[in-house]
Protein backbone atom coordinates (compact mmCIF):
# COMPACT_ATOMS: atom_id res chain seq x y z
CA UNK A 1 -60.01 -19.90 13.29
CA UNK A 2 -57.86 -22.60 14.61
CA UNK A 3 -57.63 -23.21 18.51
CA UNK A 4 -54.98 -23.49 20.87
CA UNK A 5 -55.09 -27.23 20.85
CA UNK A 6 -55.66 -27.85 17.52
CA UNK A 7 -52.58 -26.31 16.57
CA UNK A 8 -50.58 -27.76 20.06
CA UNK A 9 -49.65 -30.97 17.95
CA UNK A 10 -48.32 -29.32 15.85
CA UNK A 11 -46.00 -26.70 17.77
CA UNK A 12 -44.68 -29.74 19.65
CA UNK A 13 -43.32 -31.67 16.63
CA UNK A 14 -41.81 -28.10 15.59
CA UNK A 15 -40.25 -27.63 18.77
CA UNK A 16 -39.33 -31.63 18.50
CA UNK A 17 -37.42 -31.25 15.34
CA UNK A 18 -35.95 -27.91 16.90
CA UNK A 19 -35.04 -29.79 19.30
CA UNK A 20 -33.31 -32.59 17.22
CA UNK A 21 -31.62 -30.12 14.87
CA UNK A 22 -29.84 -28.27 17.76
CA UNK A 23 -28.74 -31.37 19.40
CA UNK A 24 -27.10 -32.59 16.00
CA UNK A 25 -25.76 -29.04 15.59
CA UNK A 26 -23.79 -29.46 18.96
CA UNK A 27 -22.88 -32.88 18.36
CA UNK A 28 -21.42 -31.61 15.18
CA UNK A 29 -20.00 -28.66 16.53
CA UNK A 30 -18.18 -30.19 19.79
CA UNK A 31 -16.90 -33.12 17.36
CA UNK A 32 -15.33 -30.46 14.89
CA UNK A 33 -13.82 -28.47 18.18
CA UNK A 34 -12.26 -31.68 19.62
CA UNK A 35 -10.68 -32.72 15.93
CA UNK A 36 -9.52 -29.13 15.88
CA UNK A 37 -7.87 -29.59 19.32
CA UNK A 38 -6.22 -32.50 18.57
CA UNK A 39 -4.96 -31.35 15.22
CA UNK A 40 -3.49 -28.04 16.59
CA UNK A 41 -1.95 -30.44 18.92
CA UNK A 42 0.07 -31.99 16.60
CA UNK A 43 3.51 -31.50 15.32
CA UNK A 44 4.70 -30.21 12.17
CA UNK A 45 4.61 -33.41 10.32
CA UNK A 46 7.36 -34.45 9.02
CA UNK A 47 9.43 -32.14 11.69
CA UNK A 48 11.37 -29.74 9.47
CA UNK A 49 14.88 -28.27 10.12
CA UNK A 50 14.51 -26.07 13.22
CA UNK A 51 14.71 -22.16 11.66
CA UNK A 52 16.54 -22.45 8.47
CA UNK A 53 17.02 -18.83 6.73
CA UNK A 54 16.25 -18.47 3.74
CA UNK A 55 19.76 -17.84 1.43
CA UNK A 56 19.94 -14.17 -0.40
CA UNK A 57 21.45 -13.70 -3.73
CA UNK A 58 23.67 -10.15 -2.69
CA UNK A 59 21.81 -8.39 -4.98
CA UNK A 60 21.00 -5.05 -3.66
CA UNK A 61 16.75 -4.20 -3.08
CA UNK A 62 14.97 -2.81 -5.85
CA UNK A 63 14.65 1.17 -5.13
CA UNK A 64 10.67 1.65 -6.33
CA UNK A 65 8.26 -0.14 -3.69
CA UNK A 66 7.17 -3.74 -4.47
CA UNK A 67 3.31 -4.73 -5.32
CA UNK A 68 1.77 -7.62 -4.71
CA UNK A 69 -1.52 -9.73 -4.15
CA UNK A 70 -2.58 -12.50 -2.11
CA UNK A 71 -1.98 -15.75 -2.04
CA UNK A 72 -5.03 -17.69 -3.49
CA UNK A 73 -5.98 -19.12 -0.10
CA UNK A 74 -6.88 -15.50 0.92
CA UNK A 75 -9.55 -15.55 -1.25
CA UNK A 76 -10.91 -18.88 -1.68
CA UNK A 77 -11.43 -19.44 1.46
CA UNK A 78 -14.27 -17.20 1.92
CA UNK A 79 -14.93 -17.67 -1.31
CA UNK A 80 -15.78 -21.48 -1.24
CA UNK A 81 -18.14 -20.36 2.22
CA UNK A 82 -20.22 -17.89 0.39
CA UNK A 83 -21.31 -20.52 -2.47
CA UNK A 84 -22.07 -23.06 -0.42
CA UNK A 85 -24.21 -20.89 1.79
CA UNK A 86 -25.80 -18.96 -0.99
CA UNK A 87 -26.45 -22.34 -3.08
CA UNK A 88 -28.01 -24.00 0.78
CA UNK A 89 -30.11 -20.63 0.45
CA UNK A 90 -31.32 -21.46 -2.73
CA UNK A 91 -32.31 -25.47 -2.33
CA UNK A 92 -34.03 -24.34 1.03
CA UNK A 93 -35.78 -21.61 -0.42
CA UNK A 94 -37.13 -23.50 -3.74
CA UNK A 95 -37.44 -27.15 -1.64
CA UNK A 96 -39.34 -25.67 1.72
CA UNK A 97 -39.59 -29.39 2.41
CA UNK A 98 -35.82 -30.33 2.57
CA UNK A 99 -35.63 -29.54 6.57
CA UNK A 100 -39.36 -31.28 6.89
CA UNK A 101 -41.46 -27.93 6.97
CA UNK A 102 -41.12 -24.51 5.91
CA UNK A 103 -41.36 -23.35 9.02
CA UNK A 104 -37.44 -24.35 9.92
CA UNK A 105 -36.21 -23.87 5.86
CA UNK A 106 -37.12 -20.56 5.47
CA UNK A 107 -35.52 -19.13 8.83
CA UNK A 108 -32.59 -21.24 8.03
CA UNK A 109 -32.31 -20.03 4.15
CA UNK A 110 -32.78 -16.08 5.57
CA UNK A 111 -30.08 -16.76 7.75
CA UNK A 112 -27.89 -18.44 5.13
CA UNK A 113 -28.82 -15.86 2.61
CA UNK A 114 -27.75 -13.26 5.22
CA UNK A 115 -24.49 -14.49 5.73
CA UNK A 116 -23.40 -15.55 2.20
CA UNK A 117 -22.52 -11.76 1.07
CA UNK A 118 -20.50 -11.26 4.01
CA UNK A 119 -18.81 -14.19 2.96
CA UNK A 120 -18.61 -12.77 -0.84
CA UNK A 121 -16.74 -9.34 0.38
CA UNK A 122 -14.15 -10.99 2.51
CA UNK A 123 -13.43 -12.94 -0.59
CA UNK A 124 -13.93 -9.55 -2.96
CA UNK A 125 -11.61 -7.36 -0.63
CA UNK A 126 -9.00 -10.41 -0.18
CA UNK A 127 -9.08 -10.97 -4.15
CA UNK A 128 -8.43 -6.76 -4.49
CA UNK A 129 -5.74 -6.59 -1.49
CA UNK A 130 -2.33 -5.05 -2.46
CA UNK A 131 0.45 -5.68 0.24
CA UNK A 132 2.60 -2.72 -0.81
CA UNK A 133 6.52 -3.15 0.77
CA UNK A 134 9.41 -0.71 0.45
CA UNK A 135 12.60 0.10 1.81
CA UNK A 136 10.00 2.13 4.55
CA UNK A 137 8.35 -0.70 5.20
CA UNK A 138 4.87 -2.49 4.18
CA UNK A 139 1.33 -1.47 4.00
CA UNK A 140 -1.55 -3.73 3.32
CA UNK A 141 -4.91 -2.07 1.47
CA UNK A 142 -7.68 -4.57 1.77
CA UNK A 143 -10.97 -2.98 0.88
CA UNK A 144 -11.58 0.07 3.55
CA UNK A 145 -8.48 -0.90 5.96
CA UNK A 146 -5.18 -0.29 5.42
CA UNK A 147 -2.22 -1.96 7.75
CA UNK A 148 1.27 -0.11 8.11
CA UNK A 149 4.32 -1.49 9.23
CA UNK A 150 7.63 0.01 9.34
CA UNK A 151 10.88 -1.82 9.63
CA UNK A 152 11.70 -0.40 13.24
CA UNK A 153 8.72 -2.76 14.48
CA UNK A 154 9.75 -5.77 12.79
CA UNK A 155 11.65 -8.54 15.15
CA UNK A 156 10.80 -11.60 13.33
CA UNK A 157 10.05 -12.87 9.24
CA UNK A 158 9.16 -16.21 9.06
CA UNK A 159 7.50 -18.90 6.16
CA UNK A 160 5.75 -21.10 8.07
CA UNK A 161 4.15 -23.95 6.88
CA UNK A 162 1.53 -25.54 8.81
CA UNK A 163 0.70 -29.53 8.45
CA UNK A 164 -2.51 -31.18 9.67
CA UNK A 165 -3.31 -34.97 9.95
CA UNK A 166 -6.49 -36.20 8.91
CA UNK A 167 -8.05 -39.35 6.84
CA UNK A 168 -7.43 -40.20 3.39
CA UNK A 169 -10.83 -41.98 3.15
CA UNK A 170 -13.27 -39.92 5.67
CA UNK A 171 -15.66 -42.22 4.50
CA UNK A 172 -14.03 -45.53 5.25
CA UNK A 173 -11.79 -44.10 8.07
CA UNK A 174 -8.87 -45.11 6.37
CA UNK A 175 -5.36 -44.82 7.00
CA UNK A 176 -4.53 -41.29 8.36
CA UNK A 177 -2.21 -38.97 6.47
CA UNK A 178 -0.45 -36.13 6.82
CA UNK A 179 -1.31 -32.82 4.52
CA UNK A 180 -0.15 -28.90 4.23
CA UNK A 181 -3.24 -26.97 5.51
CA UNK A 182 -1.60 -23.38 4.89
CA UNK A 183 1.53 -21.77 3.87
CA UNK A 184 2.17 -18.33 5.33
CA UNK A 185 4.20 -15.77 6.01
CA UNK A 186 4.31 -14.08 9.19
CA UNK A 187 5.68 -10.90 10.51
CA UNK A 188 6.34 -10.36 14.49
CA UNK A 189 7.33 -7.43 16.46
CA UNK A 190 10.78 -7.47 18.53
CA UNK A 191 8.59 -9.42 21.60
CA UNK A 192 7.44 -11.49 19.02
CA UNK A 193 3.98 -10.52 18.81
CA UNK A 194 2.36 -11.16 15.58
CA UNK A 195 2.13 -7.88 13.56
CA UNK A 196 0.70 -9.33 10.28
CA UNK A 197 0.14 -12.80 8.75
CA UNK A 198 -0.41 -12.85 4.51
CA UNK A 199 -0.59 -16.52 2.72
CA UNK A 200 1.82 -17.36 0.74
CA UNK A 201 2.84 -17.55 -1.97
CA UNK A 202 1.80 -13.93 -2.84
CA UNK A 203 1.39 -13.30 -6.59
CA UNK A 204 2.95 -12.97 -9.30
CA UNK A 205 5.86 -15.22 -8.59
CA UNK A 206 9.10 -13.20 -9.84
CA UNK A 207 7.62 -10.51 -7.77
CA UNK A 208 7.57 -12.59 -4.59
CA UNK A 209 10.97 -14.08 -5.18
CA UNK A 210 12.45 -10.46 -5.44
CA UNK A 211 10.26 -9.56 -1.93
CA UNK A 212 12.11 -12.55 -0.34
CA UNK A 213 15.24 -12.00 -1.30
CA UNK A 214 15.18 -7.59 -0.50
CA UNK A 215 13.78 -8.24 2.85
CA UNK A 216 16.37 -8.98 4.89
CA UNK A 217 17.94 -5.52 3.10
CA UNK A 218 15.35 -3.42 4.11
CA UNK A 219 14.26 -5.23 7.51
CA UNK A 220 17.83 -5.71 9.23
CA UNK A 221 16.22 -9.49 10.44
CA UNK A 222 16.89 -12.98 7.98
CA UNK A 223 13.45 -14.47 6.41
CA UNK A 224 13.46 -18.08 7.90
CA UNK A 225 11.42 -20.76 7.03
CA UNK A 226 9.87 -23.83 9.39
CA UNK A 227 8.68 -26.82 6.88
């Protein structure tokens, strides 16, 4: 049976490469809070017009409630996190080596393995989400929850499109550019709280063109838009 100090060299370089791994993992995570700063920081890029509503073609709302899905963002999103933590999972799992010694890759792949189905439902429940609106209002089924909103509660309808800066060439730093990080529209209360954001464009298309145009009907407020 091994000693106490035969195995102390060894529990130092663990805690060593702990050590190391932690650092780089707040390096990593105080750079990506600072770019996030910085971008949320910025203005819409290029500035659009101010609060432009969106025109309305007189046409009078359908009478039977309108269905529709998610916009693919809803879904992807999550979905892109739970492959990439389910495949780090698997190379850690079958390559013990990867992270120098089994004793970091296995904690690390049980952890990633943990947190890759979570991943997988958020994208399963936003793939099977119905937003639901009719001249009552709107309800949103995702999975177990369901979110009601009547038209009394609704101040504000906006398409809001949100722009982020970053580099064309992250690996050569190269000139930075401008790109549309999300597309959404958002629902506020009379104070202008935020009752419910969706992505957009919600699916299928002829569907959400007829949702844009019955709004205002049904709502009483104009659906404006901020490119």
């Amino acid at each position: 049976m091994e000693t106490i100090s035969e195995l102390l060299p060894a529990i130092v370089v663990l805690a060593a490469i702990a050590a190391f791994v932690l650092l780089g993992v707040a390096v990593g995570v105080r750079h990506v809070l600072r770019v996030r700063r910085e971008r949320d920081a910025l203005p819409l890029t290029p500035p659009g017009p101010a609060m432009d509503a969106l025109p309305t073609s007189g046409r009078p709302p359908p009478s039977t409630p309108l269905e529709l899905s998610l916009g693919h963002r809803a879904w992807w999103y999550p979905a892109s996190w739970a492959i990439g933590l389910g495949g780090g999972a698997w190379l850690l799992a079958t390559d013990p080596e990867a992270l120098w010694t089994a004793w970091l890759s296995w904690p690390v792949a049980l952890a990633l393995a943990l947190a890759a189905p979570v991943f997988a439902r958020a994208a399963w429940c936003a793939w099977r989400a119905r937003l639901v609106v009719s001249r009552q209002g709107l309800v949103l089924h995702r999975c177990s929850h369901e979110t009601s909103i009547s038209w009394k509660q609704v101040g504000g309808l906006l398409l809001l499109t949100t722009w982020r800066k970053g580099k064309e060439s992250l690996a050569t730093g190269a000139r930075t550019v401008t790109y549309v990080e999300r597309r959404s529209l958002r629902i506020t209360d009379h104070q202008g709280r935020l009752l419910l954001e969706v992505d957009a464009p919600l699916r299928p298309p002829e569907r959400y063109a007829t949702l844009l145009d019955a709004l205002p009907a049904w709502s009483g407020v104009p659906v404006r838009r901020h490119e």
